[in-house]
Protein backbone atom coordinates (compact mmCIF):
# COMPACT_ATOMS: atom_id res chain seq x y z
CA UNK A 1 0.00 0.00 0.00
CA UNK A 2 2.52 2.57 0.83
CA UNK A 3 4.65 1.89 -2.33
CA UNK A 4 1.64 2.27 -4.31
CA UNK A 5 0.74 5.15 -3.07
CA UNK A 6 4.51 6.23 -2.97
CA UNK A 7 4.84 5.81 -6.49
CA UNK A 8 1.62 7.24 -7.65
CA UNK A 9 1.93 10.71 -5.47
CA UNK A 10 5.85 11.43 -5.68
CA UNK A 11 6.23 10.50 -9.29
CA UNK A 12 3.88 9.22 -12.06
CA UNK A 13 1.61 11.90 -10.64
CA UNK A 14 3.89 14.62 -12.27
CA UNK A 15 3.50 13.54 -15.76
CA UNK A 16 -0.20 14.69 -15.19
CA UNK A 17 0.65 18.34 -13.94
CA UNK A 18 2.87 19.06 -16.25
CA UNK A 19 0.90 20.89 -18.26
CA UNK A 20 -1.33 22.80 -16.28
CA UNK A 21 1.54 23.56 -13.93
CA UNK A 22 3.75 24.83 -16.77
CA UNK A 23 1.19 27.22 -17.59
CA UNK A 24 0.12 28.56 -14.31
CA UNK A 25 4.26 29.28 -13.27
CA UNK A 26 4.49 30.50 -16.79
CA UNK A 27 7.31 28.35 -17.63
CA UNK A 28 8.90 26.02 -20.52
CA UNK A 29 7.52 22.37 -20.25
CA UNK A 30 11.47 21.18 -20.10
CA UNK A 31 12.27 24.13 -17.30
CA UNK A 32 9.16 22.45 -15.67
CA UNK A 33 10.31 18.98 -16.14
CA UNK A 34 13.51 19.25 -15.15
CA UNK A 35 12.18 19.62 -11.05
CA UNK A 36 11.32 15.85 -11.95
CA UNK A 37 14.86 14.78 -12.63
CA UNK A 38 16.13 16.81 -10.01
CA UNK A 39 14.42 14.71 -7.63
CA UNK A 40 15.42 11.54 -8.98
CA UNK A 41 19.00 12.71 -8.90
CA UNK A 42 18.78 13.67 -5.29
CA UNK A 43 17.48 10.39 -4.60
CA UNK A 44 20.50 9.20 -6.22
CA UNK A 45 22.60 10.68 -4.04
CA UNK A 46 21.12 10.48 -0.80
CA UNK A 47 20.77 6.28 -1.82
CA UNK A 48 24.26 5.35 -0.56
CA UNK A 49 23.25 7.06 3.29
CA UNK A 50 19.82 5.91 3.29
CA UNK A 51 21.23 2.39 2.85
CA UNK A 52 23.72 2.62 5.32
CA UNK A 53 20.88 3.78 7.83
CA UNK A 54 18.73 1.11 7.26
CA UNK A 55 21.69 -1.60 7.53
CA UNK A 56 22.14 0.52 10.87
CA UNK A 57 19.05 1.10 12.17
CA UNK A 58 15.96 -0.55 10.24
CA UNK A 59 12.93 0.58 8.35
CA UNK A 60 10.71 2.30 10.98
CA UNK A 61 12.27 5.55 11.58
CA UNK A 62 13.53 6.18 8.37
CA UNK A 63 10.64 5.24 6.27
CA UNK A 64 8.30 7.16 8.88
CA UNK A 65 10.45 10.20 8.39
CA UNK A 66 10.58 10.18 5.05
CA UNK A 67 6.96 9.37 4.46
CA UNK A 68 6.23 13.07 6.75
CA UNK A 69 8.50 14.74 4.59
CA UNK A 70 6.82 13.30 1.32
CA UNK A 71 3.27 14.57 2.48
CA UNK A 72 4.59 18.17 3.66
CA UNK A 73 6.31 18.98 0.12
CA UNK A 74 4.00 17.54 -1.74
CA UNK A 75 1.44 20.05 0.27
CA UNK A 76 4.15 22.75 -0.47
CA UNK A 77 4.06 22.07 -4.33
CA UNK A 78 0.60 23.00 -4.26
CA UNK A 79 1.44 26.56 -3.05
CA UNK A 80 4.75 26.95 -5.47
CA UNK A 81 4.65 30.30 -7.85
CA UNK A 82 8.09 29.96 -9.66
CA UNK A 83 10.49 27.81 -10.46
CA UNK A 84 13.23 27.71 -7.79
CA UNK A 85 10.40 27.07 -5.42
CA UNK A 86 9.44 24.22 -7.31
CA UNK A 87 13.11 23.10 -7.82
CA UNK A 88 13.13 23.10 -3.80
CA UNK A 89 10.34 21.23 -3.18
CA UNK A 90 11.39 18.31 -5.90
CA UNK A 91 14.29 18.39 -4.12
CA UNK A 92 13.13 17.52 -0.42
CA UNK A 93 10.12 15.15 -2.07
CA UNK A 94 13.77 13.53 -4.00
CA UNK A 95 14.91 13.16 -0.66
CA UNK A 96 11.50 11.27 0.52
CA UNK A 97 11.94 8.96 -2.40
CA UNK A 98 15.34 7.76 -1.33
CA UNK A 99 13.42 7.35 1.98
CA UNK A 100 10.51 5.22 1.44
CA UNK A 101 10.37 3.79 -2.43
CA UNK A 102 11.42 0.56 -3.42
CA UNK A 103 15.35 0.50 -2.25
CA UNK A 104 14.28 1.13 1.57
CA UNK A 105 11.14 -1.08 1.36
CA UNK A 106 13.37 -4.17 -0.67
CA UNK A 107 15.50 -3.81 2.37
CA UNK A 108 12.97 -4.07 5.36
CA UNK A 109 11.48 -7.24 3.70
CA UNK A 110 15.37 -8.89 3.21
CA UNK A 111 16.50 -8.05 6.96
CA UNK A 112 12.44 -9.45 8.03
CA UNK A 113 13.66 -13.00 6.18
CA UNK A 114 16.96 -12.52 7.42
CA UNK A 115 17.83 -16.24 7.93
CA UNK A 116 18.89 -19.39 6.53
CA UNK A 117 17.16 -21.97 4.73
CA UNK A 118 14.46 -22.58 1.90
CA UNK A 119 11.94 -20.94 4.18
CA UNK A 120 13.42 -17.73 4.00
CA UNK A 121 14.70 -17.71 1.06
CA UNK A 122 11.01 -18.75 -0.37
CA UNK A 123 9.09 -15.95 1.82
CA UNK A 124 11.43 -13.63 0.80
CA UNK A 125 11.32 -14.20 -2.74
CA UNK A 126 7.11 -14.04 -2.74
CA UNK A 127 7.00 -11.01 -0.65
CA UNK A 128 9.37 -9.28 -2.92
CA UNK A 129 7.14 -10.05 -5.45
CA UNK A 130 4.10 -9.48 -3.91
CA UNK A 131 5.60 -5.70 -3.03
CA UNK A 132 6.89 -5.38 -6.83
CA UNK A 133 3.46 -6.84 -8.59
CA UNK A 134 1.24 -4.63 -6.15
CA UNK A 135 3.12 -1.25 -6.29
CA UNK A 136 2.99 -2.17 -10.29
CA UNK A 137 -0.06 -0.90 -10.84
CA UNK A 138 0.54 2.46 -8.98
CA UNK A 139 0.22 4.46 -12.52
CA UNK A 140 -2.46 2.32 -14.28
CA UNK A 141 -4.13 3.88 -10.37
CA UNK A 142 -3.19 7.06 -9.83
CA UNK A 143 -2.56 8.52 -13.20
CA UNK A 144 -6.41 8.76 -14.35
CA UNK A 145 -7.16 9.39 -10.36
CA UNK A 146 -4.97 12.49 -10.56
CA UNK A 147 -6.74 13.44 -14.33
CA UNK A 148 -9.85 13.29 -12.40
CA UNK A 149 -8.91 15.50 -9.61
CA UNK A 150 -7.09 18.10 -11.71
CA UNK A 151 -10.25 18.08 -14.17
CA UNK A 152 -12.31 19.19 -11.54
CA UNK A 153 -10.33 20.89 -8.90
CA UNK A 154 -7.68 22.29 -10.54
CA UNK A 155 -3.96 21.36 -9.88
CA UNK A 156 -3.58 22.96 -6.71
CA UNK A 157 -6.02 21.37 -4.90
CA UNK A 158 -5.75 17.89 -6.77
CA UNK A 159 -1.95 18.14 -4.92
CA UNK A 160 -3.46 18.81 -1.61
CA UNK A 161 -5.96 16.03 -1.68
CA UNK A 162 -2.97 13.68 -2.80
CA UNK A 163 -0.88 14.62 -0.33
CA UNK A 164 -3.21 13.32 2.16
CA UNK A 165 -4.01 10.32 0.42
CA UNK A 166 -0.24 9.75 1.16
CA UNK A 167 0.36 10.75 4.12
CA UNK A 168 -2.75 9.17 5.68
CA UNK A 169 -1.65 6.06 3.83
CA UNK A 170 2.23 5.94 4.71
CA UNK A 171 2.75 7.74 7.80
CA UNK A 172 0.87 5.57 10.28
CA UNK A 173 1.74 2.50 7.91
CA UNK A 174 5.11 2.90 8.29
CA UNK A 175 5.32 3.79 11.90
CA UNK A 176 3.02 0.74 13.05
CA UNK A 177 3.61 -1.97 11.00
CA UNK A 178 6.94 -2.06 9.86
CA UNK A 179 8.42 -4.54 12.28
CA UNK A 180 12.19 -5.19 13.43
CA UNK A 181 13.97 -7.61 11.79
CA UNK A 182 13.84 -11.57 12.73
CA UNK A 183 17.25 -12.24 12.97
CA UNK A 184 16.94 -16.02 14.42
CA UNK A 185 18.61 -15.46 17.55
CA UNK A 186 21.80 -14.29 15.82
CA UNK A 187 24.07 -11.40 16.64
CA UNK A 188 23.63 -8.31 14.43
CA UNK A 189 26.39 -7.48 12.60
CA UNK A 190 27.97 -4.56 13.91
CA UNK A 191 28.70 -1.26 11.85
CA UNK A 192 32.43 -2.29 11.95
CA UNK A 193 31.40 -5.85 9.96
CA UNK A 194 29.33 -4.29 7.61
CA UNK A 195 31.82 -1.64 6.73
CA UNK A 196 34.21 -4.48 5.81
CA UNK A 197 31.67 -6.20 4.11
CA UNK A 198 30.85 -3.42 1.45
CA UNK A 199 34.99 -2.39 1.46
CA UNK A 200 35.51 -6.13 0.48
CA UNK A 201 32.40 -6.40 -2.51
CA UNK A 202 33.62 -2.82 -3.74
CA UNK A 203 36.84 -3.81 -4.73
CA UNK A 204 36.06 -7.13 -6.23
CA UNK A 205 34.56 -7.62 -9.97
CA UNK A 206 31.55 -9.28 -9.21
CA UNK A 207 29.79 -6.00 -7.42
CA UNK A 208 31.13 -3.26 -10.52
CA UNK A 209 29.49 -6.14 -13.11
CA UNK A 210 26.45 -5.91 -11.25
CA UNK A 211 26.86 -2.14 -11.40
CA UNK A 212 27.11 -2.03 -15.35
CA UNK A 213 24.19 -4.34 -16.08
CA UNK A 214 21.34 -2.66 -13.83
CA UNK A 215 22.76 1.23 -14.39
CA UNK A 216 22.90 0.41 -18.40
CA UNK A 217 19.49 -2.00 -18.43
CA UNK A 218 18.20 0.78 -16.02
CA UNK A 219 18.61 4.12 -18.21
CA UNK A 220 17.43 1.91 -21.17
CA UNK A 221 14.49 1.10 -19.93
CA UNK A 222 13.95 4.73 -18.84
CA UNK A 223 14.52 6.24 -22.10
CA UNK A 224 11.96 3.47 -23.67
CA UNK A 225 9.10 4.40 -21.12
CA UNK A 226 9.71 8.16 -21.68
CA UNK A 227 9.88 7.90 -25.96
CA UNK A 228 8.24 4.62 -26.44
CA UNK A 229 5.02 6.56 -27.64
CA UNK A 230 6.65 9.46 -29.13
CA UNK A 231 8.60 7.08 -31.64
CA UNK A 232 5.38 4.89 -32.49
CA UNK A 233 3.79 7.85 -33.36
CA UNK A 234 7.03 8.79 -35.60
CA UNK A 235 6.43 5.51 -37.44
CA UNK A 236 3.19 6.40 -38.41
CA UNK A 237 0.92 5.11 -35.95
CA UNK A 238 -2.08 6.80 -34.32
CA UNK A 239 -1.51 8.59 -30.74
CA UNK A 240 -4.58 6.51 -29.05
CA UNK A 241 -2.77 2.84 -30.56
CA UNK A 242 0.78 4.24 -29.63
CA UNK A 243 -0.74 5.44 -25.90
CA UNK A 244 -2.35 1.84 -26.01
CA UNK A 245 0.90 -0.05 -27.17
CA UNK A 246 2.99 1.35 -24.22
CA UNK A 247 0.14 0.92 -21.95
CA UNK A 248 1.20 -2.65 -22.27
CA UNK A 249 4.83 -1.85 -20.39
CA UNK A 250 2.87 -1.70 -16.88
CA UNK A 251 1.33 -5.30 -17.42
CA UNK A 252 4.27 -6.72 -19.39
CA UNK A 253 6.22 -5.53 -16.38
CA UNK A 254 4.40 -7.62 -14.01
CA UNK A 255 4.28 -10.62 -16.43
CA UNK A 256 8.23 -10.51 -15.95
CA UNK A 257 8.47 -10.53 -12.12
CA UNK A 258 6.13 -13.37 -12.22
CA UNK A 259 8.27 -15.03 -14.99
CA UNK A 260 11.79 -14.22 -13.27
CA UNK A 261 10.78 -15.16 -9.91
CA UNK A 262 9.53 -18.92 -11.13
CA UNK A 263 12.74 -19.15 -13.07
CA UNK A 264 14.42 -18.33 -10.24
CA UNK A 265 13.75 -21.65 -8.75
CA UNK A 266 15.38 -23.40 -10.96
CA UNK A 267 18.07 -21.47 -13.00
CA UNK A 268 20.52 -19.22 -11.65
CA UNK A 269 19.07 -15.91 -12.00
CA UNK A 270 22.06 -13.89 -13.53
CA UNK A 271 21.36 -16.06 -16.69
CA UNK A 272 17.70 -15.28 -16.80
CA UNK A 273 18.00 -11.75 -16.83
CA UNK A 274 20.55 -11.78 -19.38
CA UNK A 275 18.43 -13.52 -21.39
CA UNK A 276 15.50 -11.20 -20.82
CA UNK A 277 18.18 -8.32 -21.30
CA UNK A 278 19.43 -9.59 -24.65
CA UNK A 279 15.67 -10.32 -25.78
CA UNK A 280 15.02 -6.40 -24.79
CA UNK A 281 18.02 -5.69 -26.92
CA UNK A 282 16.46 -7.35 -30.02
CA UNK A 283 13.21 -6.11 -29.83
CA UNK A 284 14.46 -2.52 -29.67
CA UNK A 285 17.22 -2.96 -32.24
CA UNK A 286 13.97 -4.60 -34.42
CA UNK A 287 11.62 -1.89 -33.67
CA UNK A 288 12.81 0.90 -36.62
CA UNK A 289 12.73 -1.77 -38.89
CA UNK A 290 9.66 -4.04 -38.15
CA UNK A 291 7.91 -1.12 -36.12
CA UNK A 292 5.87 0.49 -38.62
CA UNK A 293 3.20 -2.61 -38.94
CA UNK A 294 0.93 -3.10 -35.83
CA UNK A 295 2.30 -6.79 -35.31
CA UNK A 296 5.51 -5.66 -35.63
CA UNK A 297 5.14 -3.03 -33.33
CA UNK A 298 3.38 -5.29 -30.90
CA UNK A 299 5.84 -8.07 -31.01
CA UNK A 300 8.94 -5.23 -30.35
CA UNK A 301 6.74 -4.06 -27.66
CA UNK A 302 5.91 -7.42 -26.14
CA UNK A 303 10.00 -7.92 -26.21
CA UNK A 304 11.26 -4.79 -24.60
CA UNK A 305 7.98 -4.68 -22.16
CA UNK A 306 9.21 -7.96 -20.72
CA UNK A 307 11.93 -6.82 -19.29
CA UNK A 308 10.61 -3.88 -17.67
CA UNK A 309 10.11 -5.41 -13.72
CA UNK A 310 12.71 -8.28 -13.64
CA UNK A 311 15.80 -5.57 -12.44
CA UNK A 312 14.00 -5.02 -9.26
CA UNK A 313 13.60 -9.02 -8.54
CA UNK A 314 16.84 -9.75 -9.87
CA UNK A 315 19.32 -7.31 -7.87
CA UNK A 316 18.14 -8.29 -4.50
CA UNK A 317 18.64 -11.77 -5.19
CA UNK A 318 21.49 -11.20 -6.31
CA UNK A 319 23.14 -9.03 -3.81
CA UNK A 320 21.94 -11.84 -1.09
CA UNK A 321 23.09 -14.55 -2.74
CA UNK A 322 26.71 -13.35 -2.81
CA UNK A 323 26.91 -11.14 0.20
CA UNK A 324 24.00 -12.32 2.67
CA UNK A 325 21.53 -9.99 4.42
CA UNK A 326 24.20 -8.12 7.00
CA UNK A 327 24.92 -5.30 4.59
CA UNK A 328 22.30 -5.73 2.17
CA UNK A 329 20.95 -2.01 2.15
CA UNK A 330 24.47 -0.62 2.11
CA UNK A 331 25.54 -2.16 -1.25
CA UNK A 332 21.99 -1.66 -2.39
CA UNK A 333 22.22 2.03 -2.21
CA UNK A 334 25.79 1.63 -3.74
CA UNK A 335 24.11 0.30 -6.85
CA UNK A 336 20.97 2.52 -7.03
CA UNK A 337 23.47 5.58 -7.04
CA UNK A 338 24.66 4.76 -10.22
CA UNK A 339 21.60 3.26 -11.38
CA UNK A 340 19.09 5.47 -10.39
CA UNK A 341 21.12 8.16 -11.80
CA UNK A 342 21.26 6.57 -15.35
CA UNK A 343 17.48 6.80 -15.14
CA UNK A 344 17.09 10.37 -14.57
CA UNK A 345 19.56 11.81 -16.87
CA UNK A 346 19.30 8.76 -20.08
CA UNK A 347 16.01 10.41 -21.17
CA UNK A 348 17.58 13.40 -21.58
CA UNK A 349 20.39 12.10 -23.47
CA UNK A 350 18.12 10.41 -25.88
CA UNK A 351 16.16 13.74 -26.84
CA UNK A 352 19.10 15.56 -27.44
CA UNK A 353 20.62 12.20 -29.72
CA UNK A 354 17.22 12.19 -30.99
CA UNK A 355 16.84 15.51 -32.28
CA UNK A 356 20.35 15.66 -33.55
CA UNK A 357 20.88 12.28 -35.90
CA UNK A 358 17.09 10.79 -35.27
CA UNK A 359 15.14 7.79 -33.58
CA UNK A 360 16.82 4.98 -35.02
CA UNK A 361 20.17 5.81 -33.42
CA UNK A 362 18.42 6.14 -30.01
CA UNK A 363 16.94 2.60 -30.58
CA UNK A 364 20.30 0.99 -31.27
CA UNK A 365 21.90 2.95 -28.38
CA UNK A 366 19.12 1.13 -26.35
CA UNK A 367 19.54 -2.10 -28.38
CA UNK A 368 23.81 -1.81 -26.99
CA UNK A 369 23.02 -0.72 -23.47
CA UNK A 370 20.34 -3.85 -23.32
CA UNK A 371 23.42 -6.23 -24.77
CA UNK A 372 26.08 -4.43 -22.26
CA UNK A 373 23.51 -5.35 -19.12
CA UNK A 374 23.37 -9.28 -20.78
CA UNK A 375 26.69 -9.17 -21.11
CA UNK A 376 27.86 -7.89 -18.30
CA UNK A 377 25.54 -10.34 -15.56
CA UNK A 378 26.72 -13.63 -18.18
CA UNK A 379 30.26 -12.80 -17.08
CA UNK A 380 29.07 -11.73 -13.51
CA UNK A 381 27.89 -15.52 -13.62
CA UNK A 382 30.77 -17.04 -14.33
CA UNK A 383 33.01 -14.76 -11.51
């Protein structure tokens, strides 16, 4: 619940206020935009801290925190009038992100089944899933909720009555039912062992391969949900079928997790993604050339889509596989620093390659940094 409503207040929200926001600050749609990726490059930042405070100290406090600070500056953007105001507030609600989204939530549930055994290892994998599939659906939720709201309340006041949403939501959520870890009678590691944990992983292969494949797979898949209708249209095909098309990404994303995590149970899951990586390689280096037919387009789609979910399944199971559950969040937020930052500034990148030598070259840059994340977890297998 309070990733869904994370996710659907803090950022697919924005896409819908864009416009009407833009024109009440009387500012540039990509001056306006821009708060957006300033928040997700905050959260970048603040990913490697948040992680070493949740190795340190649990979920509760932190996600509590950052769940009050979500709902106050999301009430402040509802009062902004320019654009360094705006800036500021995208910049605390970047902070809440690092906070409470996926990273901090991924590592409650890994220190809850913090144990040995198929038991734990099972519960963890379906509750990771169960998070993941749930919190999927947070656009195909709040992005016509917030159209509704905006149509007939204006922006202003649609951001006030989401902010309580959240904060009624997350606050008490957070603060009552997220639970100390069950540690099976086992000494905590102590900040001393966990610092030599992540000192050891950084300076071995294994961790920078794991690095490459989710920050390359990761600003891919960015740059595909941001053009994705933008090019379809470019080929020729109606707005309300191109709209339609990458509607599919949200279930297709879902289909994946569900995919990866049965997988999981019987191949090593390094090799799975790459495979799923590779395939989302094809399909976009396919999609200039077989894109401009509806089954061509809906097989490239159906390709790329697949691939959408599986990085948030795969990484944790990863990371505990090789390092355990001690300093989980720590080398988490180590990853999601680089990753997380690939996300936020790839869709920029691809406009500006875009504009300058066209579409197709975007798609093949996609098509190599899908090949670069298959590569790069096939040899991360074999470390």
């Amino acid at each position: 619940m309070t990733q869904t409503t994370g996710y659907g207040v803090l950022y697919y929200a924005f896409s819908v206020f864009l416009t009407p926001m833009a024109a009440d600050l009387r500012a540039g749609a990509t001056q306006t935009a821009a708060a957006l990726t300033g928040s997700i490059l905050v959260a970048a930042l603040c990913a490697p801290l948040v992680g070493r405070l949740l190795d340190a100290r649990g979920g509760r406090g932190l996600m509590t925190t950052g769940s009050v600070i979500g709902t106050l500056a999301v009430l402040a953007w509802s009062r902004v009038e320019n654009l360094p105001q705006l800036y500021a507030v995208f910049a605390a609600i970047g902070v809440a992100c690092a906070m409470v989204l996926y990273e901090s939530a991924f590592a409650v549930i890994v220190s809850w089944f913090d144990g040995p055994g198929p038991g734990h290892d099972g519960g963890r994998a379906n509750a990771l899933l169960a998070l993941t599939v749930v919190a999927g659906f947070a656009s195909t939720i709040f992005l016509p909720l917030t159209g509704l709201l905006v149509d007939s309340y204006g922006w202003r006041t649609a951001l006030v009555v989401l902010a309580v949403i959240y904060g009624v939501a997350a606050i008490p959520l957070h603060a009552l039912v997220v639970r100390r870890p069950a540690r099976a009678g086992r000494r905590p590691a102590t900040t001393r062992e966990r610092a030599e944990i992540v000192r050891a992983a950084t300076r071995r292969r294994p961790f920078w391969l794991l690095v490459v494949a989710f920050t390359a797979n990761g600003g891919a898949v960015a740059v595909m949900a941001v053009l994705l209708i933008t090019y379809l249209i470019h080929l020729g095909h109606p707005p309300v079928l191109a709209a339609t098309l990458a509607g599919l990404l949200g279930v297709l994303s879902v289909t994946g997790r569900l995919l990866t995590t049965g997988l999981q149970r019987r191949l090593p899951a390094a090799l799975i993604a790459a495979a799923i990586f590779a395939l989302q390689g094809v399909a976009a280096a396919l999609l200039p050339l077989a894109g401009r037919t509806v089954p061509g387009a809906i097989g490239c789609v159906l390709g790329v889509g697949l691939g959408f979910g599986i990085a948030s399944i795969t990484l944790p199971h990863l990371l505990l596989q090789r390092y355990g559950t001690s300093a989980y969040a720590s080398l988490s937020g180590r990853v999601a620093a680089f990753s997380v930052a690939d996300k936020a500034l790839a869709p920029l990148g691809a406009v500006a390659l875009a504009q300058a030598v066209g579409y197709g070259w975007v798609m093949a840059a996609v098509a190599v940094a899908c090949a670069t994340a298959a590569l790069a977890l096939v040899a991360y297998h074999h470390v």
